[in-house]
C-alpha atoms as a PDB file:
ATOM      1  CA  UNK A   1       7.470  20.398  -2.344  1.00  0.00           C
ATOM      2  CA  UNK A   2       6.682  20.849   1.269  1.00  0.00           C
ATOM      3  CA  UNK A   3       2.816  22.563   1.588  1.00  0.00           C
ATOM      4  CA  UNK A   4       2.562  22.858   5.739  1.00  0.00           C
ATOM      5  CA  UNK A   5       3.444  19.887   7.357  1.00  0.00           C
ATOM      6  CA  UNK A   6       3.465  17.443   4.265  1.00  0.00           C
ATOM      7  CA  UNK A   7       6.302  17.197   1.928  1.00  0.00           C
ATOM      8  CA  UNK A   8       5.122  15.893  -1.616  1.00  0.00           C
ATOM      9  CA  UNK A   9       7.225  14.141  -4.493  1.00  0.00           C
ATOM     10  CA  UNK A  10       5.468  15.724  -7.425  1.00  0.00           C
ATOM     11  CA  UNK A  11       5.196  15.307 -11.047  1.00  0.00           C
ATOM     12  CA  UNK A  12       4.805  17.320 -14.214  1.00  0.00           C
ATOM     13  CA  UNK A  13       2.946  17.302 -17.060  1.00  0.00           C
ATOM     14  CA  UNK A  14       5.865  18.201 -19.580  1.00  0.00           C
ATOM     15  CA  UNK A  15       9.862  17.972 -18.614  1.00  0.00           C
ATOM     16  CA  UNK A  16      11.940  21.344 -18.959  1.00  0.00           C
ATOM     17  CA  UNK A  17      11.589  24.507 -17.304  1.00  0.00           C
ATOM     18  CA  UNK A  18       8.479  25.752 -16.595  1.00  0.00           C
ATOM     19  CA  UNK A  19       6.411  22.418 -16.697  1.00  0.00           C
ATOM     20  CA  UNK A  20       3.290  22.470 -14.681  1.00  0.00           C
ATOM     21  CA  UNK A  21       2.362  19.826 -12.208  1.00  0.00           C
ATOM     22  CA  UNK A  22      -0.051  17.430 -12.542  1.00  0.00           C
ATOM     23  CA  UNK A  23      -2.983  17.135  -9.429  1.00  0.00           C
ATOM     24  CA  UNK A  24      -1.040  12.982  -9.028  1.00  0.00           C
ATOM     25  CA  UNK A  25       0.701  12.938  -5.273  1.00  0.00           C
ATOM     26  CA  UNK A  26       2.009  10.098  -5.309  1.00  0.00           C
ATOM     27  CA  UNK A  27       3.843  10.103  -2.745  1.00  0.00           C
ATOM     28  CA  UNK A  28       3.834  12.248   0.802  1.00  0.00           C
ATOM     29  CA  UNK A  29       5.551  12.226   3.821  1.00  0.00           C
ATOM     30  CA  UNK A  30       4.521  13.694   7.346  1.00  0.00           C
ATOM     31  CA  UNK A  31       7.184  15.667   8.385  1.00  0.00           C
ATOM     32  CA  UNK A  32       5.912  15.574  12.105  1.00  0.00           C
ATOM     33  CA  UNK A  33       5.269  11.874  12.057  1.00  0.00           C
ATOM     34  CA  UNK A  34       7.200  10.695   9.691  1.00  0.00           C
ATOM     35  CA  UNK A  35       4.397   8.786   7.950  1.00  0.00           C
ATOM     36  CA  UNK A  36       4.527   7.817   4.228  1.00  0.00           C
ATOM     37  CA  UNK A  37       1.859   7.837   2.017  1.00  0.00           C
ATOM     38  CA  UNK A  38       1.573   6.366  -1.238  1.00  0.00           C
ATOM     39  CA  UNK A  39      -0.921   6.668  -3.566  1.00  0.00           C
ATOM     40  CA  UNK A  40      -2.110   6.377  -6.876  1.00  0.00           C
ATOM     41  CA  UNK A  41      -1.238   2.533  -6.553  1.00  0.00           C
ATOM     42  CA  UNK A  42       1.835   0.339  -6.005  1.00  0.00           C
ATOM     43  CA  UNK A  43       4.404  -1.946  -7.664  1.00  0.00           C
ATOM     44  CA  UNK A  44       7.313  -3.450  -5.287  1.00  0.00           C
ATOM     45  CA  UNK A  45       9.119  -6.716  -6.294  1.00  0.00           C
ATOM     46  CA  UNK A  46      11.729  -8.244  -5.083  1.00  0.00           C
ATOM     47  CA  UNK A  47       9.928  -9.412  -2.028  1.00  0.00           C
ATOM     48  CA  UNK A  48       8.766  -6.849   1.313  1.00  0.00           C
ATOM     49  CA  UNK A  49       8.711  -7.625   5.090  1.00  0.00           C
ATOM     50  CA  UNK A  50       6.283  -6.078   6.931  1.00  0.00           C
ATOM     51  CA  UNK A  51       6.244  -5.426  10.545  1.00  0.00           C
ATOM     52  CA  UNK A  52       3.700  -4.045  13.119  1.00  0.00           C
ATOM     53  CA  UNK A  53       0.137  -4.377  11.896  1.00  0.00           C
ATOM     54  CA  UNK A  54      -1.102  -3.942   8.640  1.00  0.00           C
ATOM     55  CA  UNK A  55      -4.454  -3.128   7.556  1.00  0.00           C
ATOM     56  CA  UNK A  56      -6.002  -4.378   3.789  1.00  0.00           C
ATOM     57  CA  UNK A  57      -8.923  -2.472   3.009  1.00  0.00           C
ATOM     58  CA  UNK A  58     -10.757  -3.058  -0.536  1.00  0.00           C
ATOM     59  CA  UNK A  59     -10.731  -5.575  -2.874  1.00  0.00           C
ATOM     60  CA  UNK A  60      -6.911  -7.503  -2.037  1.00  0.00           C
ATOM     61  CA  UNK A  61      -5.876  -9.814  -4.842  1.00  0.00           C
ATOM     62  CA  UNK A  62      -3.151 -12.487  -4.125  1.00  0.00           C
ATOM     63  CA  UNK A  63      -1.354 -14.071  -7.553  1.00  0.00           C
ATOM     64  CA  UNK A  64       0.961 -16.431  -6.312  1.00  0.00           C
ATOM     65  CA  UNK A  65       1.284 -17.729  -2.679  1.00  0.00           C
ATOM     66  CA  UNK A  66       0.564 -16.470   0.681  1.00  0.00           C
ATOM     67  CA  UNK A  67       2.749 -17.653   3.535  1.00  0.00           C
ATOM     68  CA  UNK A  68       1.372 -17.016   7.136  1.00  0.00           C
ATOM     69  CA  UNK A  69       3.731 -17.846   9.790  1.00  0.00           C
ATOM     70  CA  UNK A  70       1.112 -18.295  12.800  1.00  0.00           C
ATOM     71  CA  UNK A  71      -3.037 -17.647  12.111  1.00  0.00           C
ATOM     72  CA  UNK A  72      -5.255 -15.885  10.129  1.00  0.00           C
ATOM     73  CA  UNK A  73      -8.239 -14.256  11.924  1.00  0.00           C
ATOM     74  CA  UNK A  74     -11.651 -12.810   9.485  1.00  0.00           C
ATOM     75  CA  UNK A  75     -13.169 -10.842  12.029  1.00  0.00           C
ATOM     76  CA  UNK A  76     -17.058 -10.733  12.181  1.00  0.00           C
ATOM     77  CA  UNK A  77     -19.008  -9.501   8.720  1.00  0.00           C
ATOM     78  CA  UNK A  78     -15.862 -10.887   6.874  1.00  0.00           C
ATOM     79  CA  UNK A  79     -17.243 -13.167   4.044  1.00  0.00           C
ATOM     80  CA  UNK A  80     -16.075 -16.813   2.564  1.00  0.00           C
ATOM     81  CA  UNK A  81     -16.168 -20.313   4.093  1.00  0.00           C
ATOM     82  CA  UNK A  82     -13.995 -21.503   7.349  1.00  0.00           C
ATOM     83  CA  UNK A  83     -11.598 -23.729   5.063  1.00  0.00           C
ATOM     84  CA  UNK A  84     -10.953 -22.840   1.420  1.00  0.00           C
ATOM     85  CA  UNK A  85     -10.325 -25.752  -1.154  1.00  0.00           C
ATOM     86  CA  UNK A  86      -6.755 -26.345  -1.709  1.00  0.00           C
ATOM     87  CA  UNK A  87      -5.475 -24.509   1.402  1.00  0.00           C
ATOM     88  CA  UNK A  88      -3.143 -26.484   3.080  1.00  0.00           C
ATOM     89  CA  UNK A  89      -1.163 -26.091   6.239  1.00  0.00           C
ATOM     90  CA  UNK A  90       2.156 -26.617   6.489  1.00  0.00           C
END
């Protein structure tokens, strides 16, 4: 569904004809920027790259390992210690 300048992957409440949709966008894309959105929370496996800068707002939970290839920076009002027990660098 495209409302304006957003174009929306929707979802019903029932499947067949007539089915209403549900208030859930999960999923939007600008159709002058080209800018996805996803909401409503995310699964991806199978590993991601990401490139340019990304942004982790909120609570971000790591359940394996985190790999960074040059430095971490916690900018000022960012809480924890300077080393954390059983970090290592590699």
């Amino acid at each position: 569904r495209k409302d304006g300048g957003t174009f929306y992957l929707l979802t019903t409440v029932d499947d067949g004809n007539g089915a209403t949709w549900t208030g859930l966008r999960p999923f939007a894309v600008d159709v002058a920027s080209g800018r996805v959105t996803m909401a409503n929370g995310q699964i991806m496996a199978g590993g991601q790259t990401l490139s340019g800068g990304q942004t982790l707002s909120g609570n971000t939970k790591i359940n394996d390992t985190l790999t960074l290839a040059n430095a971490l920076s916690i900018a000022s009002g960012g809480t924890g210690a300077n080393s954390v027990d059983g970090a290592r660098n590699n």
